[in-house]
Protein backbone atom coordinates (compact mmCIF):
# COMPACT_ATOMS: atom_id res chain seq x y z
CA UNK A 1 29.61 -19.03 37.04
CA UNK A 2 27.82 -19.05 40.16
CA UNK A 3 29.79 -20.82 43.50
CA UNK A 4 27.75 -21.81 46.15
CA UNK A 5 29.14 -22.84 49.29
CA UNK A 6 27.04 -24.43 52.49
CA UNK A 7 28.30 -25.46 55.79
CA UNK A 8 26.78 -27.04 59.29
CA UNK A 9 27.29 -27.09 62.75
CA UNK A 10 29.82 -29.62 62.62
CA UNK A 11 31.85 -27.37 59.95
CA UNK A 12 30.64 -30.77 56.99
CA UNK A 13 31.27 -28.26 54.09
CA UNK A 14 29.92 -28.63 50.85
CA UNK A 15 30.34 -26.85 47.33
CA UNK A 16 28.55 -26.70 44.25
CA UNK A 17 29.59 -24.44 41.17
CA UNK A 18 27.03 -23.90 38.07
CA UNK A 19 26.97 -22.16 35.00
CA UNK A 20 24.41 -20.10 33.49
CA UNK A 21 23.98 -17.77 30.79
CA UNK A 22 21.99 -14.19 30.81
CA UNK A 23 20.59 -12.34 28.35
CA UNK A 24 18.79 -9.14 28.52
CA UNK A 25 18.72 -8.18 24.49
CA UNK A 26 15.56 -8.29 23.20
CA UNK A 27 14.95 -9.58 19.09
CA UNK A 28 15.57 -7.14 16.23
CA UNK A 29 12.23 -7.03 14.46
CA UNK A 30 12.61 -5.50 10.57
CA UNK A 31 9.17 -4.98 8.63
CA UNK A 32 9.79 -5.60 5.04
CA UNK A 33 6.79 -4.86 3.68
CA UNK A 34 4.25 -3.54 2.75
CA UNK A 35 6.35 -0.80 3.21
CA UNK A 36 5.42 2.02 5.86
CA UNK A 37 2.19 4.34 4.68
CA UNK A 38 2.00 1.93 0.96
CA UNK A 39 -1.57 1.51 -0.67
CA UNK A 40 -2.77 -1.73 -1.54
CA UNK A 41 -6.29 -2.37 -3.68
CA UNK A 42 -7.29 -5.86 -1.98
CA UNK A 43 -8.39 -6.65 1.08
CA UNK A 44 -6.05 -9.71 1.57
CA UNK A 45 -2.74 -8.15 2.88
CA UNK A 46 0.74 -10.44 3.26
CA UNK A 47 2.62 -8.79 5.79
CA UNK A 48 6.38 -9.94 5.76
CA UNK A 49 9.22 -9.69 8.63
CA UNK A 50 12.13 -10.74 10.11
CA UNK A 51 13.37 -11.33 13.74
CA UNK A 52 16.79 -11.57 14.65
CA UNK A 53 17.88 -12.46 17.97
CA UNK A 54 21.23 -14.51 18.53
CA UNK A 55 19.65 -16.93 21.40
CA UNK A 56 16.58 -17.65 18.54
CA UNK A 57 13.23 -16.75 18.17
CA UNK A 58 10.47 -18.64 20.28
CA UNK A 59 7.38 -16.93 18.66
CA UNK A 60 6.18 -13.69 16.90
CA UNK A 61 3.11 -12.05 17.53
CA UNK A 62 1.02 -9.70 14.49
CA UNK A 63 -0.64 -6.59 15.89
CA UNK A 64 -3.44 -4.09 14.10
CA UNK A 65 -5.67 -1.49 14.82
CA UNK A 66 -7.92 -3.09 12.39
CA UNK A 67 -11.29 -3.76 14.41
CA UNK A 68 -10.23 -0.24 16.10
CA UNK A 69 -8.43 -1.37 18.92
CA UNK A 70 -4.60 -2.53 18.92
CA UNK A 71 -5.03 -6.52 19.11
CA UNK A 72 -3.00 -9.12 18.25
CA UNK A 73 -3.79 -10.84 14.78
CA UNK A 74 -2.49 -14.24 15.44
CA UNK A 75 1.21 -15.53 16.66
CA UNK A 76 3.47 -17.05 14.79
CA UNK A 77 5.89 -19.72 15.80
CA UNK A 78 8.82 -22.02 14.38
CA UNK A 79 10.46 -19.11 13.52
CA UNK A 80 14.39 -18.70 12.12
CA UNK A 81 16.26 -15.80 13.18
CA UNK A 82 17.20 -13.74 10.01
CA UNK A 83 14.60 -15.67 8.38
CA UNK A 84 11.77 -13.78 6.50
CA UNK A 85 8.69 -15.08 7.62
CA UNK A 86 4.96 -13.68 6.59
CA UNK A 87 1.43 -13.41 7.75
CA UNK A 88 -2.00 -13.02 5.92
CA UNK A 89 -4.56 -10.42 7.21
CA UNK A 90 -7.78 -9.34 5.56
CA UNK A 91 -8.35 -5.91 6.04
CA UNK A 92 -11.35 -3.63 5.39
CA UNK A 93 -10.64 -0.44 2.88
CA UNK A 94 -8.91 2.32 5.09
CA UNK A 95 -5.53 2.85 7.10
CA UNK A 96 -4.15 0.59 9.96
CA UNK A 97 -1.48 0.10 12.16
CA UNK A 98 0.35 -2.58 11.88
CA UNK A 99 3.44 -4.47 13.77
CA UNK A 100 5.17 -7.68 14.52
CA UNK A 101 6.29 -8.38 18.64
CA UNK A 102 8.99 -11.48 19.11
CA UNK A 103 10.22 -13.02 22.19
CA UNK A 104 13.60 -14.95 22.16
CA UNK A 105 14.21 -18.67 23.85
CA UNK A 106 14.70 -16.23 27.17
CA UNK A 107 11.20 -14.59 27.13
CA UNK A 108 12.46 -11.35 26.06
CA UNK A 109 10.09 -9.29 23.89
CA UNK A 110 10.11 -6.48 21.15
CA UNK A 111 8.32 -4.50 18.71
CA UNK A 112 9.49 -3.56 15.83
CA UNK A 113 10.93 0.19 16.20
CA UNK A 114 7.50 1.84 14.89
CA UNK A 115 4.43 1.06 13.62
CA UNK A 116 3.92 0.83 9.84
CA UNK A 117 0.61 2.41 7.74
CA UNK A 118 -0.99 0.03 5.38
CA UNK A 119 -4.20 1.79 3.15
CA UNK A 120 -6.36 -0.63 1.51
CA UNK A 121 -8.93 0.80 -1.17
CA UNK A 122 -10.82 -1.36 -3.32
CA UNK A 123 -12.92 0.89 -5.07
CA UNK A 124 -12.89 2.47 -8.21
CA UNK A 125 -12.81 6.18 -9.09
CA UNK A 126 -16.15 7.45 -10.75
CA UNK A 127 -15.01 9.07 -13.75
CA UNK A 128 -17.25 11.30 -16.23
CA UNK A 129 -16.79 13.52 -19.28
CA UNK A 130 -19.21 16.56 -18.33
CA UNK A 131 -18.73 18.76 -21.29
CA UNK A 132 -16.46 19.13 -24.57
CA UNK A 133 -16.76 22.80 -26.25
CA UNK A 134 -14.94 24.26 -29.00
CA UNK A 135 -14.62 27.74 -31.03
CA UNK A 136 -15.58 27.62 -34.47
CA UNK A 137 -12.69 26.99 -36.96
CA UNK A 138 -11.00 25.44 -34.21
CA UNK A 139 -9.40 21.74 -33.53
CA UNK A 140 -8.53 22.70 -29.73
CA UNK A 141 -11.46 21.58 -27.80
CA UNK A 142 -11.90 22.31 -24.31
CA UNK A 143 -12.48 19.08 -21.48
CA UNK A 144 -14.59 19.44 -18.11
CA UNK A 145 -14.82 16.03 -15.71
CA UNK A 146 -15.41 14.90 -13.03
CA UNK A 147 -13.80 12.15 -10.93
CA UNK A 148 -15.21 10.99 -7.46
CA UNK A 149 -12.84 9.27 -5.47
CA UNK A 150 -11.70 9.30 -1.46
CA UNK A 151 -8.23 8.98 -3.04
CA UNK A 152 -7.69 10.45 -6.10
CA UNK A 153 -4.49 10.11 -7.66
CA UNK A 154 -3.89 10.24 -11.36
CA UNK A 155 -5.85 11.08 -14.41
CA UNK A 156 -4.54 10.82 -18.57
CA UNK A 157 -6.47 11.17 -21.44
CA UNK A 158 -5.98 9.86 -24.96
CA UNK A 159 -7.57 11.06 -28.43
CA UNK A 160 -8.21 8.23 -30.70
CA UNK A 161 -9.18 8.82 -34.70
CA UNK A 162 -12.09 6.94 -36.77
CA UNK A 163 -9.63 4.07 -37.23
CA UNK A 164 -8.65 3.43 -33.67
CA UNK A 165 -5.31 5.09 -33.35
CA UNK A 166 -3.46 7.65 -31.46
CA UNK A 167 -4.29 10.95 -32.90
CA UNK A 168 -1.37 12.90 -32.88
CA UNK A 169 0.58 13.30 -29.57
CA UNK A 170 -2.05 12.73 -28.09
CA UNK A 171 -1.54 9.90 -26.26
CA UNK A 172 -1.92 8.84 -22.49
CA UNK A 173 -1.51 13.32 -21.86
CA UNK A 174 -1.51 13.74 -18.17
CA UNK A 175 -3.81 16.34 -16.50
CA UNK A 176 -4.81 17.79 -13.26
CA UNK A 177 -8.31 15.94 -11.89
CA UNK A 178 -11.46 17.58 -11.83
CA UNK A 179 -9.41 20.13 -13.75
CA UNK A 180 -10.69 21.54 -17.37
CA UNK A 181 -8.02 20.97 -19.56
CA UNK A 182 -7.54 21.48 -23.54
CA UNK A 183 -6.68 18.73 -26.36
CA UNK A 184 -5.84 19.62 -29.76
CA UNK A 185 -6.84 17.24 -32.77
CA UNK A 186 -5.06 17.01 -35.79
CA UNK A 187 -8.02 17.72 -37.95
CA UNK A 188 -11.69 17.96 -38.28
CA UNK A 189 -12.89 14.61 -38.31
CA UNK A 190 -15.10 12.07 -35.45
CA UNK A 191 -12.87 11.27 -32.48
CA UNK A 192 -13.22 9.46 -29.08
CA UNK A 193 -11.93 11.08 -25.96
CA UNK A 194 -10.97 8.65 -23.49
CA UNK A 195 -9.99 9.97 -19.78
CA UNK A 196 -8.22 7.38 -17.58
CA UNK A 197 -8.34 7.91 -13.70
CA UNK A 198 -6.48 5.58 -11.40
CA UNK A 199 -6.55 6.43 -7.40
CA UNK A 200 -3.75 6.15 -4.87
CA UNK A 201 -4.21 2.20 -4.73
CA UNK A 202 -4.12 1.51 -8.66
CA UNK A 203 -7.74 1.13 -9.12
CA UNK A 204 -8.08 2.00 -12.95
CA UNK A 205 -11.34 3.19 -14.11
CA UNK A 206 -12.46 4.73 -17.86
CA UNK A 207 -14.74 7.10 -19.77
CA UNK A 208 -14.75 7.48 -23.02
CA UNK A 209 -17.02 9.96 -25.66
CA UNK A 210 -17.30 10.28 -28.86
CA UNK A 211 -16.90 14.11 -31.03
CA UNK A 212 -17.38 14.97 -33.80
CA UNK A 213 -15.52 17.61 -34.81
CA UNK A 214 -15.81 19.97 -37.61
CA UNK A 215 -15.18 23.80 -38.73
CA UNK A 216 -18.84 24.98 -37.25
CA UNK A 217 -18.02 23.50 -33.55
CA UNK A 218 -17.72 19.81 -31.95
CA UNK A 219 -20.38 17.48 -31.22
CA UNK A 220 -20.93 14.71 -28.60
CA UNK A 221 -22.58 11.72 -30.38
């Protein structure tokens, strides 16, 4: 409550009491997702949030680094505290910043407690089968690739037999990219090698060759 009290010469006194209320806490900001340092293969990102403030949320604000400055993406308004609420941005393949500001029905304003990493790659890992060699008598063959990527995550290679199936075990086998690495086949007989690599975003990408293999050594048809 605030009293105020005002008097003249002539001691005419007058008095006038209001209420107000003040508040100095600033909105909770929570950034659901994507979550902090995530990869994402398209170039259309949803952003989600939520703002919590117990006087309500006036507006929110989205803020990148993605033209290389910190900017604000667009605001946001008729927002519900503890309501998740998202944005679209489209971003260009690389890592940015990103983070939500909200100001309350008071004007006061917060970030969320610390940026958040979003990498976007769209592009697909270049994946090749560079040589298959053998030892005579042998049905372990021996694999060199070669996978060109920024972001290389995964590679898995599978043996499949003249009909189309699994050969063996061998079946979705993880190795080490760019790595040689050694396959065994159940028998002498025409086989394709397929090697899958996928990079940090999920971008899939095959190559596949065709051996034959016999007693005297292995072929590439």
């Amino acid at each position: 409550n605030l009293n105020m009290y005002a008097n003249d010469t002539l001691r005419n006194m007058q008095y006038k009491q209001t209420n107000f209320t003040l508040s100095l806490a600033a909105p909770a900001i929570n950034l659901n997702s994507p979550a902090n340092n995530s990869w994402k293969n398209n170039n259309s990102i949803d952003f989600n949030f939520t703002a919590t403030d117990s006087d309500g949320i006036d507006s929110c604000r989205s803020f990148s680094n993605s033209t290389g400055t910190w900017h604000n993406n667009q605001t946001i308004n008729s927002i519900s505290s503890g309501v998740e609420k998202s944005f679209n941005s489209v971003l260009s393949d690389g890592g940015h910043l990103w983070n939500v500001q909200c100001n309350d029905t008071f004007g006061n304003s917060a970030f969320a407690l610390k940026n958040f990493t979003i990498n976007v790659d769209t592009i697909f890992p270049n994946v090749s089968i560079t040589s298959i060699a053998t030892s005579a008598g042998s049905q372990t063959i021996t694999v060199n690739n070669t996978v060109l990527d920024t972001n290389v995550g995964t590679c898995k290679y599978t043996i499949f037999n003249s009909t189309g199936g699994i050969d063996g075990i061998s079946n979705n086998i993880t190795f080490t990219c760019n790595s040689s690495f050694s396959a065994t086949a159940t028998a002498f007989s025409i086989y394709d090698l397929t090697i899958y690599a996928t990079d940090l975003a999920g971008n899939l990408n095959t190559t596949t060759s065709t051996l034959n293999l016999s007693a005297a050594g292995v072929i590439v048809l």
